[in-house]
Protein backbone atom coordinates (compact mmCIF):
# COMPACT_ATOMS: atom_id res chain seq x y z
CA UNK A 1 -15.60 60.78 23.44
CA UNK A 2 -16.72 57.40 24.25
CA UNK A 3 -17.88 56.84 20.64
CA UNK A 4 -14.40 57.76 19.28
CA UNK A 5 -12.69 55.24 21.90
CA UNK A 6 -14.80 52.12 20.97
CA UNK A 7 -14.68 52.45 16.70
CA UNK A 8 -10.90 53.42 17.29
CA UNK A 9 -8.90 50.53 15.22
CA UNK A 10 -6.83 49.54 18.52
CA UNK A 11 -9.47 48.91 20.83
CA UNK A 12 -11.44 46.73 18.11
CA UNK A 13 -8.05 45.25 17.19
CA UNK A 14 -7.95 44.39 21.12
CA UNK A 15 -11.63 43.03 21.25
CA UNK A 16 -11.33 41.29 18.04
CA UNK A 17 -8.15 39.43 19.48
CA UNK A 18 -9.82 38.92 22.73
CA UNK A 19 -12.97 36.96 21.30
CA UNK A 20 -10.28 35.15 19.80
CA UNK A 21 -8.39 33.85 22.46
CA UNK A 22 -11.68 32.89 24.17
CA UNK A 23 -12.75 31.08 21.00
CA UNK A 24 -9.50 28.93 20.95
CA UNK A 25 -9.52 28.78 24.17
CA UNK A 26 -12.77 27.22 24.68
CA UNK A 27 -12.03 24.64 21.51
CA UNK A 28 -9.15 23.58 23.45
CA UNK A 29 -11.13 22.15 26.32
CA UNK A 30 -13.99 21.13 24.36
CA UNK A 31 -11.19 19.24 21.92
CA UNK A 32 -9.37 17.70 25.21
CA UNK A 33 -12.23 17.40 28.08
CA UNK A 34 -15.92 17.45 26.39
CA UNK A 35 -15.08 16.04 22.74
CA UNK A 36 -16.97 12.35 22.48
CA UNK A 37 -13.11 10.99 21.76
CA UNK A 38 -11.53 12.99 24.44
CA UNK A 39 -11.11 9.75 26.27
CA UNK A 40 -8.63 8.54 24.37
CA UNK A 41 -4.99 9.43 24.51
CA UNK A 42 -2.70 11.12 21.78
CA UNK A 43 -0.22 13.87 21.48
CA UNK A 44 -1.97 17.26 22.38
CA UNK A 45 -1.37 18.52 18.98
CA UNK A 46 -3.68 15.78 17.29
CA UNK A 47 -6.59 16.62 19.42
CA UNK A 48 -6.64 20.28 18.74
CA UNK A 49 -5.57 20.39 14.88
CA UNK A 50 -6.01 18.19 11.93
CA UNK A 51 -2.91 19.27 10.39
CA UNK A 52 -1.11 17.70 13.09
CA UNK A 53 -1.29 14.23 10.71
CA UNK A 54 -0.13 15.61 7.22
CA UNK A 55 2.26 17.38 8.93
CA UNK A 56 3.82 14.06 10.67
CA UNK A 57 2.94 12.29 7.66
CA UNK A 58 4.95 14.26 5.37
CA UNK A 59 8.34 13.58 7.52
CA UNK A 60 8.48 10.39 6.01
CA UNK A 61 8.22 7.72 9.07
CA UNK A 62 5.03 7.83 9.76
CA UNK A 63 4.88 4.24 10.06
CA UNK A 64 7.54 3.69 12.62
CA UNK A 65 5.70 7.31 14.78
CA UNK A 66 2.10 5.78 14.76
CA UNK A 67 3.56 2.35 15.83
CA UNK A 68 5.42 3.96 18.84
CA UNK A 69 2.08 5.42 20.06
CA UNK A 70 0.42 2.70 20.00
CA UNK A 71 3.16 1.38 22.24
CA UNK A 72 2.80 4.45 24.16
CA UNK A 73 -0.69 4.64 24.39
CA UNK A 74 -2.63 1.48 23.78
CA UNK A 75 -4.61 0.14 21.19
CA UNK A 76 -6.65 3.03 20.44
CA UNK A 77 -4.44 6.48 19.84
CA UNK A 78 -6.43 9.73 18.56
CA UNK A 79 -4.56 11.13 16.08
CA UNK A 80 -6.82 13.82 15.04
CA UNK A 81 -9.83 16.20 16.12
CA UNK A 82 -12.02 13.54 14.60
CA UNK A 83 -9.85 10.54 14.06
CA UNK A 84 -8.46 7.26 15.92
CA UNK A 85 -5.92 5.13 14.84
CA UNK A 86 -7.27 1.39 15.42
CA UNK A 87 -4.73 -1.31 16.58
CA UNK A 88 -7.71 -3.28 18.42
CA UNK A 89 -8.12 -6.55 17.34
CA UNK A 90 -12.01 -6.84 17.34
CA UNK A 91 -12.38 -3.57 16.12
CA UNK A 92 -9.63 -4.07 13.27
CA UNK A 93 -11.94 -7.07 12.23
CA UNK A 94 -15.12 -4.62 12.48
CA UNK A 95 -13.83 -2.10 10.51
CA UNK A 96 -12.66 -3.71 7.32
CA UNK A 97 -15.68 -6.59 7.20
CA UNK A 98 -16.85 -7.59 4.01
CA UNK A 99 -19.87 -5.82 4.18
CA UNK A 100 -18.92 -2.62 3.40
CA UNK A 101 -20.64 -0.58 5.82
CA UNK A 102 -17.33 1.44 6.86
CA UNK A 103 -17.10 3.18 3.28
CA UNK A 104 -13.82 5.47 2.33
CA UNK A 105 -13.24 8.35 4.38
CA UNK A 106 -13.20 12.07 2.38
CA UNK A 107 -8.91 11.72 2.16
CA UNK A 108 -9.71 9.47 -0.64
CA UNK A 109 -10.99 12.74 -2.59
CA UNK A 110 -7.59 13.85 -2.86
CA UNK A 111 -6.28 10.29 -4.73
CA UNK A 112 -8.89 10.18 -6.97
CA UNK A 113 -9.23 13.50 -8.29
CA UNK A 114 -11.72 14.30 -11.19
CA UNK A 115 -11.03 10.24 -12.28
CA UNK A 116 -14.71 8.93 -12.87
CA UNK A 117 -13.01 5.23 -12.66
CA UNK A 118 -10.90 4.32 -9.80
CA UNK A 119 -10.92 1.94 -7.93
CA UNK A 120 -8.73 2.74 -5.17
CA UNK A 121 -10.23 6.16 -4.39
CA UNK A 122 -13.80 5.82 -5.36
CA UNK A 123 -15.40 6.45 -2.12
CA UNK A 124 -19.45 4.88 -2.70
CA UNK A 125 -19.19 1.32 -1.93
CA UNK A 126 -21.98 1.24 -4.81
CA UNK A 127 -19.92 2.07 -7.71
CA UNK A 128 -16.81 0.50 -6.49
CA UNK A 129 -18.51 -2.66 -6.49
CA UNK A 130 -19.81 -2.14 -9.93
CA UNK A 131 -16.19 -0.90 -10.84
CA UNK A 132 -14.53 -3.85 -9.48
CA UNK A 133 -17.11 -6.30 -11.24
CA UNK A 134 -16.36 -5.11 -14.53
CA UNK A 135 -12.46 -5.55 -14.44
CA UNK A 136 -12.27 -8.32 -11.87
CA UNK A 137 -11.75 -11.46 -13.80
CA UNK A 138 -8.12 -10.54 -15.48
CA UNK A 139 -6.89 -10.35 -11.78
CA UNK A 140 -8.47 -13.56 -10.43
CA UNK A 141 -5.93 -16.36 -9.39
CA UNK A 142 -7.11 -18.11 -12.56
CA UNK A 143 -6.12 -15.07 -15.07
CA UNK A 144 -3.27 -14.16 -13.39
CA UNK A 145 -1.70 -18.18 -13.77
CA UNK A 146 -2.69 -17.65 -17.33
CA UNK A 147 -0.04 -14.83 -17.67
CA UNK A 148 2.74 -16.66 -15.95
CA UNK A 149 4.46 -17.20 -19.17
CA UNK A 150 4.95 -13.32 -18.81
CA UNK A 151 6.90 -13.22 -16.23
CA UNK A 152 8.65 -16.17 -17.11
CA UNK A 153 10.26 -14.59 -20.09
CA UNK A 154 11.23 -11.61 -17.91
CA UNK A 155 12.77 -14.15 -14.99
CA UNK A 156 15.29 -15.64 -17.88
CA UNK A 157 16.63 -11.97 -18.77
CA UNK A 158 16.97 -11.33 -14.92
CA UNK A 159 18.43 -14.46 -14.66
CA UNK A 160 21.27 -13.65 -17.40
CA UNK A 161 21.77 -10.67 -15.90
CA UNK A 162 22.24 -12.12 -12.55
CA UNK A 163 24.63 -14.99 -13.82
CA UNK A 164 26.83 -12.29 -15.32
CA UNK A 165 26.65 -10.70 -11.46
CA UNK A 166 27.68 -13.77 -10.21
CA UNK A 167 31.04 -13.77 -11.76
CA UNK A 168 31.91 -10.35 -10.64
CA UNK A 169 33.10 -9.31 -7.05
CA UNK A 170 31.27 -6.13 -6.93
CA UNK A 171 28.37 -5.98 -5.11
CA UNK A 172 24.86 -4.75 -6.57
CA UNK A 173 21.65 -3.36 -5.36
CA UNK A 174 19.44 -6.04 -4.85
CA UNK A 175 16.85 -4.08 -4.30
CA UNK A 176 16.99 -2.00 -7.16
CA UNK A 177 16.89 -4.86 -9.29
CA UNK A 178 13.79 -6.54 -8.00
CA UNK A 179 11.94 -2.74 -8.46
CA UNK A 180 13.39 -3.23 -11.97
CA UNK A 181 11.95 -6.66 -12.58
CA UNK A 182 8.12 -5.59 -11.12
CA UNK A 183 7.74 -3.41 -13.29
CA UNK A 184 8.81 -4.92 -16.29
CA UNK A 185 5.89 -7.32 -14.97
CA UNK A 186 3.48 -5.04 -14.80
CA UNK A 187 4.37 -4.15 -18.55
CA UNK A 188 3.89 -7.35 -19.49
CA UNK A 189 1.16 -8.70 -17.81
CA UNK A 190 -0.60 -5.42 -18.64
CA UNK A 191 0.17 -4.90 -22.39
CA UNK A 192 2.36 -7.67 -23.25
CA UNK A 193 4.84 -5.07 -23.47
CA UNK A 194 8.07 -4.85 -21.04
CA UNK A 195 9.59 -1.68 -20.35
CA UNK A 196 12.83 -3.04 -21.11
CA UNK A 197 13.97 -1.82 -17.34
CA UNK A 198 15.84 -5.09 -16.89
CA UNK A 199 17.39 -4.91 -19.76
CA UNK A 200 18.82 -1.82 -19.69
CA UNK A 201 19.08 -1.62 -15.92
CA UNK A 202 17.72 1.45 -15.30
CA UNK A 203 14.33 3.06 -14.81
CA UNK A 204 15.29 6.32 -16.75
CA UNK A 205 13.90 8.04 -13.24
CA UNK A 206 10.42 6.71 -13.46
CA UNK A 207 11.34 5.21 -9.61
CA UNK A 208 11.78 8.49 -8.55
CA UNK A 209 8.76 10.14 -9.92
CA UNK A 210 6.42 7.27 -8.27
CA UNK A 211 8.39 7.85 -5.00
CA UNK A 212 7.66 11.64 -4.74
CA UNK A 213 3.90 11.40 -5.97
CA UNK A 214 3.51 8.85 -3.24
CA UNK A 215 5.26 10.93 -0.36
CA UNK A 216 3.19 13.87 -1.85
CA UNK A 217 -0.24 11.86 -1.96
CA UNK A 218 0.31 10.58 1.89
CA UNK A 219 0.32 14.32 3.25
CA UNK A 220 -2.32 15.72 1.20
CA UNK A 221 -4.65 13.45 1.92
CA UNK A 222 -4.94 14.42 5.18
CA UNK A 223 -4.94 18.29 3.97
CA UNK A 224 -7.68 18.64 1.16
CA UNK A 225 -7.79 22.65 1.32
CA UNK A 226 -4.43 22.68 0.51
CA UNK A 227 -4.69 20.12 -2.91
CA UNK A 228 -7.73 22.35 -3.40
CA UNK A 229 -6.37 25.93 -3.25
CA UNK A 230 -3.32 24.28 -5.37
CA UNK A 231 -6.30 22.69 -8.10
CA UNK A 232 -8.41 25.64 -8.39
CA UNK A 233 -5.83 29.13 -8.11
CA UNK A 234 -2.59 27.75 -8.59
CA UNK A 235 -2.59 24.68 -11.11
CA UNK A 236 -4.57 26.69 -14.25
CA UNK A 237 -2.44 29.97 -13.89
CA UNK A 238 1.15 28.87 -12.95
CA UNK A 239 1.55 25.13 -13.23
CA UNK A 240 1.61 22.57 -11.14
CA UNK A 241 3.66 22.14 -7.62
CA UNK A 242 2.24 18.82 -6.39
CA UNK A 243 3.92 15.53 -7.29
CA UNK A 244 0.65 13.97 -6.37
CA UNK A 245 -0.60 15.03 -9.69
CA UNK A 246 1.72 12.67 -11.25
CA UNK A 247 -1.02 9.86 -10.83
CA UNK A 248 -3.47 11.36 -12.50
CA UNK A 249 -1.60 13.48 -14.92
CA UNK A 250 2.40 12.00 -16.00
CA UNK A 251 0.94 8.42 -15.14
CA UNK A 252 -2.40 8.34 -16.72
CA UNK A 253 -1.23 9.64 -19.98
CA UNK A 254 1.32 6.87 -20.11
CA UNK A 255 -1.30 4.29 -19.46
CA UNK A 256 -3.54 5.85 -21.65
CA UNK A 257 -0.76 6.01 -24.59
CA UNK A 258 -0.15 2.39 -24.02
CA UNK A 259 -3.50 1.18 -23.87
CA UNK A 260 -4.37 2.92 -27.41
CA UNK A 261 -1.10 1.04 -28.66
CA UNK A 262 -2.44 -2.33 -27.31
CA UNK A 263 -5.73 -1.75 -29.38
CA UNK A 264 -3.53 -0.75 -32.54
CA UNK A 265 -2.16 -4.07 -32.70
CA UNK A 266 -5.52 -6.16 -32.18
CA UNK A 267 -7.16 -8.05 -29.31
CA UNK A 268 -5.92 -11.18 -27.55
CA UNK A 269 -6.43 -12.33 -24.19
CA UNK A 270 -2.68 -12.75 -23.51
CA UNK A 271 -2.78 -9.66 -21.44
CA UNK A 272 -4.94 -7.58 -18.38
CA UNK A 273 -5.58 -5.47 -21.34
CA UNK A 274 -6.68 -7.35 -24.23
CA UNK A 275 -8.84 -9.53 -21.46
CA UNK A 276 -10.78 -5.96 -20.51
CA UNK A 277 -11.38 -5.55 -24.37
CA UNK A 278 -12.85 -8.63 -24.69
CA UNK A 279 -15.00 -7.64 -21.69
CA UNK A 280 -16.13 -4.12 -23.05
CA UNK A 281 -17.75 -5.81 -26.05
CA UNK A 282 -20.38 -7.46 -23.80
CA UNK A 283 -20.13 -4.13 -21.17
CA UNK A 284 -19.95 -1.03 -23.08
CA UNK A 285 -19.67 1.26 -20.16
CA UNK A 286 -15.87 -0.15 -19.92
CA UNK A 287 -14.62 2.28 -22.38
CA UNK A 288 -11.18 2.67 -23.18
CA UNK A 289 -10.67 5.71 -20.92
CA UNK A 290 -12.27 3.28 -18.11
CA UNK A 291 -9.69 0.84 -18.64
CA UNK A 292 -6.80 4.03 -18.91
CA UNK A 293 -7.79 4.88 -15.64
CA UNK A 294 -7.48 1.17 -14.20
CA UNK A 295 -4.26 0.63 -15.92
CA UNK A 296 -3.03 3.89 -14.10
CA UNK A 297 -2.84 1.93 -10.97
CA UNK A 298 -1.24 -1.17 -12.16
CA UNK A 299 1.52 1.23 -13.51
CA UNK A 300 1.57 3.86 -10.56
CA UNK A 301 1.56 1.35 -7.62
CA UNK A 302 1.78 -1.95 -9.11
CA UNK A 303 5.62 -2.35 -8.56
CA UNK A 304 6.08 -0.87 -5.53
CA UNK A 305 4.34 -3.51 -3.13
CA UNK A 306 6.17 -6.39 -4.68
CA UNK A 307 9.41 -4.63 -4.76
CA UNK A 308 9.36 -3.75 -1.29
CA UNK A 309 8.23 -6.97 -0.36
CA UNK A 310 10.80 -9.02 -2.02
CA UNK A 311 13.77 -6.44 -0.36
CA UNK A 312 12.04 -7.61 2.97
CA UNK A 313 11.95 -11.19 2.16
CA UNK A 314 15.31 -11.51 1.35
CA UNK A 315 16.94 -8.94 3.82
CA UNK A 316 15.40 -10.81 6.56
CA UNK A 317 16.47 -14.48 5.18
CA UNK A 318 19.79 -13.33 5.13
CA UNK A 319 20.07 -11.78 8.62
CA UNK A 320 18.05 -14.88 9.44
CA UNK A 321 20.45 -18.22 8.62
CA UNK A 322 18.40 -20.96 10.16
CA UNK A 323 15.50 -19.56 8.72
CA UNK A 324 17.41 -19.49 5.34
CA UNK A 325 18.77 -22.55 5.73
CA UNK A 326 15.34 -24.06 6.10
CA UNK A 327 14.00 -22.85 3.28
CA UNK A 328 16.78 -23.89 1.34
CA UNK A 329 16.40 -27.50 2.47
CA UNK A 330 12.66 -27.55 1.64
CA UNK A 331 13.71 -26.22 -2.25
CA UNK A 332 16.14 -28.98 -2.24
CA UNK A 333 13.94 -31.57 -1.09
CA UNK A 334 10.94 -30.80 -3.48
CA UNK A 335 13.53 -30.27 -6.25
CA UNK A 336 15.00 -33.89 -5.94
CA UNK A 337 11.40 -35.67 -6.06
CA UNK A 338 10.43 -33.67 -9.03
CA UNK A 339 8.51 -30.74 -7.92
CA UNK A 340 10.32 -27.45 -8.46
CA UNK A 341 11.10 -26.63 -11.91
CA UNK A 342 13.35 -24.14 -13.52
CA UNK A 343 12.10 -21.45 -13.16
CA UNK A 344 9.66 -22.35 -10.74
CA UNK A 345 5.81 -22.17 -11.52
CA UNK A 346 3.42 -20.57 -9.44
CA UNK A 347 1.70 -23.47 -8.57
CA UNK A 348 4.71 -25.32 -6.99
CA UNK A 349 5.80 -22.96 -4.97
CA UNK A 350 2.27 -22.30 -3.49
CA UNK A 351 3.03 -26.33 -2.49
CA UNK A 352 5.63 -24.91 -0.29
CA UNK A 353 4.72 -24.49 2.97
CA UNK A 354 7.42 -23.20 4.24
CA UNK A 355 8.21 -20.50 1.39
CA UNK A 356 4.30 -19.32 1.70
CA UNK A 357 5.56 -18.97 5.88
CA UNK A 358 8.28 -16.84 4.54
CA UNK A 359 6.83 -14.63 2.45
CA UNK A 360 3.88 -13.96 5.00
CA UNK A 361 6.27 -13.25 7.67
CA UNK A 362 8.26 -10.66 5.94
CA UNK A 363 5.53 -8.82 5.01
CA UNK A 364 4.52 -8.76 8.70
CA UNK A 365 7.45 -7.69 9.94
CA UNK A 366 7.92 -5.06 7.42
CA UNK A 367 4.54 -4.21 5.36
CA UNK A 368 5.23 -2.19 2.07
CA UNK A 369 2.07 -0.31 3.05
CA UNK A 370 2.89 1.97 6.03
CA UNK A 371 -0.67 4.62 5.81
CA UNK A 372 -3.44 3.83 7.34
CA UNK A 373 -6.81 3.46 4.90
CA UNK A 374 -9.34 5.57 6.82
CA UNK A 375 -13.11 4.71 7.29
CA UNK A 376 -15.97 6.79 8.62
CA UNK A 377 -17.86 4.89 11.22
CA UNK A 378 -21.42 4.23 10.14
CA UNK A 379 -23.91 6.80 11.31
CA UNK A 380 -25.42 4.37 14.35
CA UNK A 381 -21.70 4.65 15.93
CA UNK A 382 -19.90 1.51 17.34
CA UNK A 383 -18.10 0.30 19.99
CA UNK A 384 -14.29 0.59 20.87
CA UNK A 385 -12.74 -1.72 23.75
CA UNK A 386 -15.78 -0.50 25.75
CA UNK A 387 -16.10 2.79 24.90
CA UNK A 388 -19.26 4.27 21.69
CA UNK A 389 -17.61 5.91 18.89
CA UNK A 390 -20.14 8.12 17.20
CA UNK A 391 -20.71 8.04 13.89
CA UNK A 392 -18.86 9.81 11.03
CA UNK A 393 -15.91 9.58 13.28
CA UNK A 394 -12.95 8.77 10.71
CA UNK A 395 -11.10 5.41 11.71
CA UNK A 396 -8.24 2.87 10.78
CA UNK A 397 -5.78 0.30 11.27
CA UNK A 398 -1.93 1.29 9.93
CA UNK A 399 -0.74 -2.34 8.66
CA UNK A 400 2.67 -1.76 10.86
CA UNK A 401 0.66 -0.85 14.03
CA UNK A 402 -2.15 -4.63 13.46
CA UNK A 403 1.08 -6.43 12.19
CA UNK A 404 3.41 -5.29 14.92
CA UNK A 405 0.40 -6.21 17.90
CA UNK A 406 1.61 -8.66 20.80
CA UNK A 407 -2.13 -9.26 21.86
CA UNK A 408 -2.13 -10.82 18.28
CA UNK A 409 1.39 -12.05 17.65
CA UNK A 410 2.59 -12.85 21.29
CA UNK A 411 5.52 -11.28 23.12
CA UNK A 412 7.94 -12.16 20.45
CA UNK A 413 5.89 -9.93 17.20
CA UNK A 414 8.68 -8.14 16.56
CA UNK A 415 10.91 -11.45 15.71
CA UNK A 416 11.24 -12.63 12.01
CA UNK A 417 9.85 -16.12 12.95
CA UNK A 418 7.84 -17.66 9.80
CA UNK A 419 6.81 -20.67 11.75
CA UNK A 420 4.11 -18.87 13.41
CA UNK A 421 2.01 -19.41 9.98
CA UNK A 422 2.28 -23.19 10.39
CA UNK A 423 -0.09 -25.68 11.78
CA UNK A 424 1.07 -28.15 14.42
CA UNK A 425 2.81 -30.28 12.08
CA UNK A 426 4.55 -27.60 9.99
CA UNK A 427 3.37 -29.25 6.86
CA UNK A 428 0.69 -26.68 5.80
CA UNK A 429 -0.33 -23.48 6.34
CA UNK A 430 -2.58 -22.13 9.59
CA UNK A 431 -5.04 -19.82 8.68
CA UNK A 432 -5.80 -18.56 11.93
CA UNK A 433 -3.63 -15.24 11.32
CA UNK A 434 -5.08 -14.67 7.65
CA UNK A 435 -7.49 -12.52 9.78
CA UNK A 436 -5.20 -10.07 10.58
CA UNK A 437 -2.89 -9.89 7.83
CA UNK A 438 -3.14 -6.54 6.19
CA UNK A 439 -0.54 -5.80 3.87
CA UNK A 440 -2.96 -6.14 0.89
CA UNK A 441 -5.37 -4.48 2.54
CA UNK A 442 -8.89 -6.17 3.56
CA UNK A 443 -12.81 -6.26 3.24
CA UNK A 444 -14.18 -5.45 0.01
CA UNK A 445 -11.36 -3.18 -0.74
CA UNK A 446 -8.40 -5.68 -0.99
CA UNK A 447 -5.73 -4.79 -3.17
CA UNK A 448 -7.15 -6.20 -6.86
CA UNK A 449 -3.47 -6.78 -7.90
CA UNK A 450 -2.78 -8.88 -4.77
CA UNK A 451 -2.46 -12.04 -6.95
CA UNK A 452 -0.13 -10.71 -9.46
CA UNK A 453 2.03 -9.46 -7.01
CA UNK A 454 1.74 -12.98 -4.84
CA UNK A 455 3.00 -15.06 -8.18
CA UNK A 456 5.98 -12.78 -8.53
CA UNK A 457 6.57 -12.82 -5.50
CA UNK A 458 6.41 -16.88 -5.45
CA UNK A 459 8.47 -17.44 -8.31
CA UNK A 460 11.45 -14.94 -8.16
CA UNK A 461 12.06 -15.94 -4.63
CA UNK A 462 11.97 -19.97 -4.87
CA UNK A 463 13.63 -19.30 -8.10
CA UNK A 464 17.25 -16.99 -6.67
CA UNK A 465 17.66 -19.37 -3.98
CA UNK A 466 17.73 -22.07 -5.61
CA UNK A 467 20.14 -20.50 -8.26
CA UNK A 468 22.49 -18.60 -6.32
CA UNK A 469 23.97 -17.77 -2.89
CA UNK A 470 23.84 -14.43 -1.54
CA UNK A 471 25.49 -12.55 0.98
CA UNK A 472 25.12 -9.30 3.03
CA UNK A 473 27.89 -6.86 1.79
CA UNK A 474 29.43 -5.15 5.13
CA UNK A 475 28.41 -1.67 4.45
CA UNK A 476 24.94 -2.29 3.27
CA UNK A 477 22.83 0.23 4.73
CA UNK A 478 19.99 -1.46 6.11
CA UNK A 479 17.38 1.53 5.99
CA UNK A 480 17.83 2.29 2.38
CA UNK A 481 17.50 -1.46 1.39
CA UNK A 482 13.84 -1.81 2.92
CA UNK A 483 12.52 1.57 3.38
């Protein structure tokens, strides 16, 4: 009798459940009391799962969320079993040194895929560097002014299509059309080759691709088994469900398409492109598949930054008319002693101090880059405001949570106020906050496209103003123009 009762399926059904609920139980209070980060404050749901973040990631304001802990909870929030979300200065600054010694965190698995060349998911600090090295000199400030002429053929067919604007009452979407423009850049600068986006005004959907395989990348990173399960059972026999894919699949075989078209027509150094050829004949390991993958990127996220960027820059100018005024008068001034030309070159408008101002303080106050780039803490630990963090702990500053601090930016950091990048005498730049700007990223893994986004950036924006006057319509919805 008593053997029948215990191998009857109810009463192991019962123990089985039992064990259970002492099992979860017990991770609970290890996760919340005993855990070497229970310290640190966060919603319950982070301590005790890790799909707490991909879950709150995939609702689309992340950003805004992990900023409002942070003014919840301090500069250290645990968003994870295992993970922290950094707004501490000195540890920001620890983190992201140039030394490398906080490499990628195993999220960045999930970006890169099976790509043997990439250099924003390649996790070993080793073959990143190596990477980097071999396509580094077509992105230096010094290549990049070399391609001005680029964008200064796309500025002109902007700038008839903006004339034509101004003689019409309707309103348009700024925004839009600065999206447009980027990445018509990145054709050219890339392959010499436009899109034609400006000039047909439209991006025949290609915006709205890159906006879903981002929102789709920003969760899964955060939840490899599922990108796995979906890779290895789901992918092969039914298709694929992920717009993540996108980068590596849609995007890649773009890039790769135009790359083999820029080698049809013959090597120059007019371009990122025909620049890398000339490298691969001294470097043979940059093959043309290497320099597919790299031109990936520049197609896949090389508008986006600079778009967004530019929709902050201006939205906050005009809901900011001293500030806008300002600038103007500096434009004006520097135009009438023979410094600005038409269209403004890179190099003038980096003589602008207070334009530079400008365009650092709108990408404070609203970064393009709202994720936070996660690092696993060396296996010796370190040290958070006091308290050891052991190592292989995953860490990481979001740029809205460093940009948004008021132990760095003073009680005012959420005001659109560019002076605060100005030395004493407002006539150049301070570099004390360089240290803690992030929006490009930082360390050895800045953004390699940072200058070719900074000269766009430059020119369109010196250029508009001092072109045309613009104006707020009344029912412009604010959260669409700089999401």
């Amino acid at each position: 009798m008593l053997a029948f009762v215990q191998s009857h399926p109810l009463y192991l059904l019962i123990v089985f459940g039992s064990a259970l609920l002492v099992a979860s139980a017990a991770y609970v209070v290890y996760q919340c009391y005993f855990s070497p980060l229970a310290s640190f404050p966060g919603p319950f749901a982070a301590k005790v799962t890790s799909l707490w973040r991909p879950y709150m990631t995939s609702r689309g304001q992340w950003h805004r969320y992990l900023d409002e802990l942070h003014r919840r909870h301090g500069s250290v929030v645990r968003i994870g079993p295992n993970q922290l979300s950094i707004g501490d200065p000195d540890a920001f600054r620890t983190i992201y040194r140039i030394s490398g010694a906080f490499v990628k965190s195993s999220s960045y698995a999930v970006l890169q895929g099976s790509r043997p060349f990439d250099l924003a998911g390649e996790r070993s600090e080793k073959i990143h560097a190596a990477q980097r090295r071999l396509v580094a000199r077509p992105y230096s400030m010094e290549s990049v002014v070399h391609l001005e002429p680029q964008v200064d053929r796309l500025l002109d067919d902007l700038l008839v299509k903006f004339d034509a604007f101004a003689l019409s009452p309707n309103p348009i979407d700024l925004g839009n059309w600065f999206q447009l423009f980027a990445f018509d850049v990145i054709g050219a600068v890339s392959f010499s080759k436009p899109f034609g986006f400006v000039a047909r005004g439209t991006d025949e959907g290609i915006f709205g691709r890159i906006e879903r395989a981002f929102s789709s990348t920003s969760w899964l990173m955060h939840a490899p088994l599922v990108y796995k399960f979906h890779q290895k059972f789901i992918l092969p026999y039914i298709g694929n469900f992920l717009a993540a894919n996108d980068r590596n699949g849609y995007f890649f075989e773009f890039a790769k398409s135009e790359v083999q078209d820029r080698r049809d027509k013959g090597g120059n150094d007019k371009d990122i492109v025909g620049q890398l050829f000339q490298t691969a004949r001294n470097k043979p390991e940059l093959t043309d598949l290497s320099i597919s993958f790299m031109m990936t990127s520049n197609v896949f996220a090389g508008s986006d930054t600079t778009a967004i960027g530019l929709r902050s820059i201006f939205l906050n100018l005009l809901q900011h008319p001293r500030v806008l005024a300002k600038l103007r008068a500096e434009l004006e001034e520097r135009k009438a002693a023979g410094q600005l030309s038409n269209p403004v070159t890179f190099h003038e408008a980096e003589a602008c101090p207070y334009l530079q101002a400008v365009i650092y303080e709108a990408l404070r106050v609203f970064s393009p880059v709202g994720t936070i780039p996660d690092r696993d803490v060396p296996k010796e630990g370190m040290t958070i405001c006091g308290r050891f963090i052991p190592g292989g702990t995953v860490v990481g500053t979001s740029p809205w949570v460093i940009h948004h601090s008021p132990e760095i930016w003073g009680p005012d950091y959420e005001e659109f106020k560019p002076e605060r990048w100005l030395g004493e005498d407002s006539s150049h730049l301070s570099k004390k906050n360089n240290r803690f700007f992030f929006t490009f990223g930082g360390g050895t893994r800045t953004c390699i496209g940072k200058n070719i986004s900074w000269l766009e950036m430059d020119k369109l924006v010196s250029t508009l103003l001092m072109r045309y006057n613009f104006e707020l319509v009344d029912e412009a919805n604010i959260t669409d123009v700089c999401r």
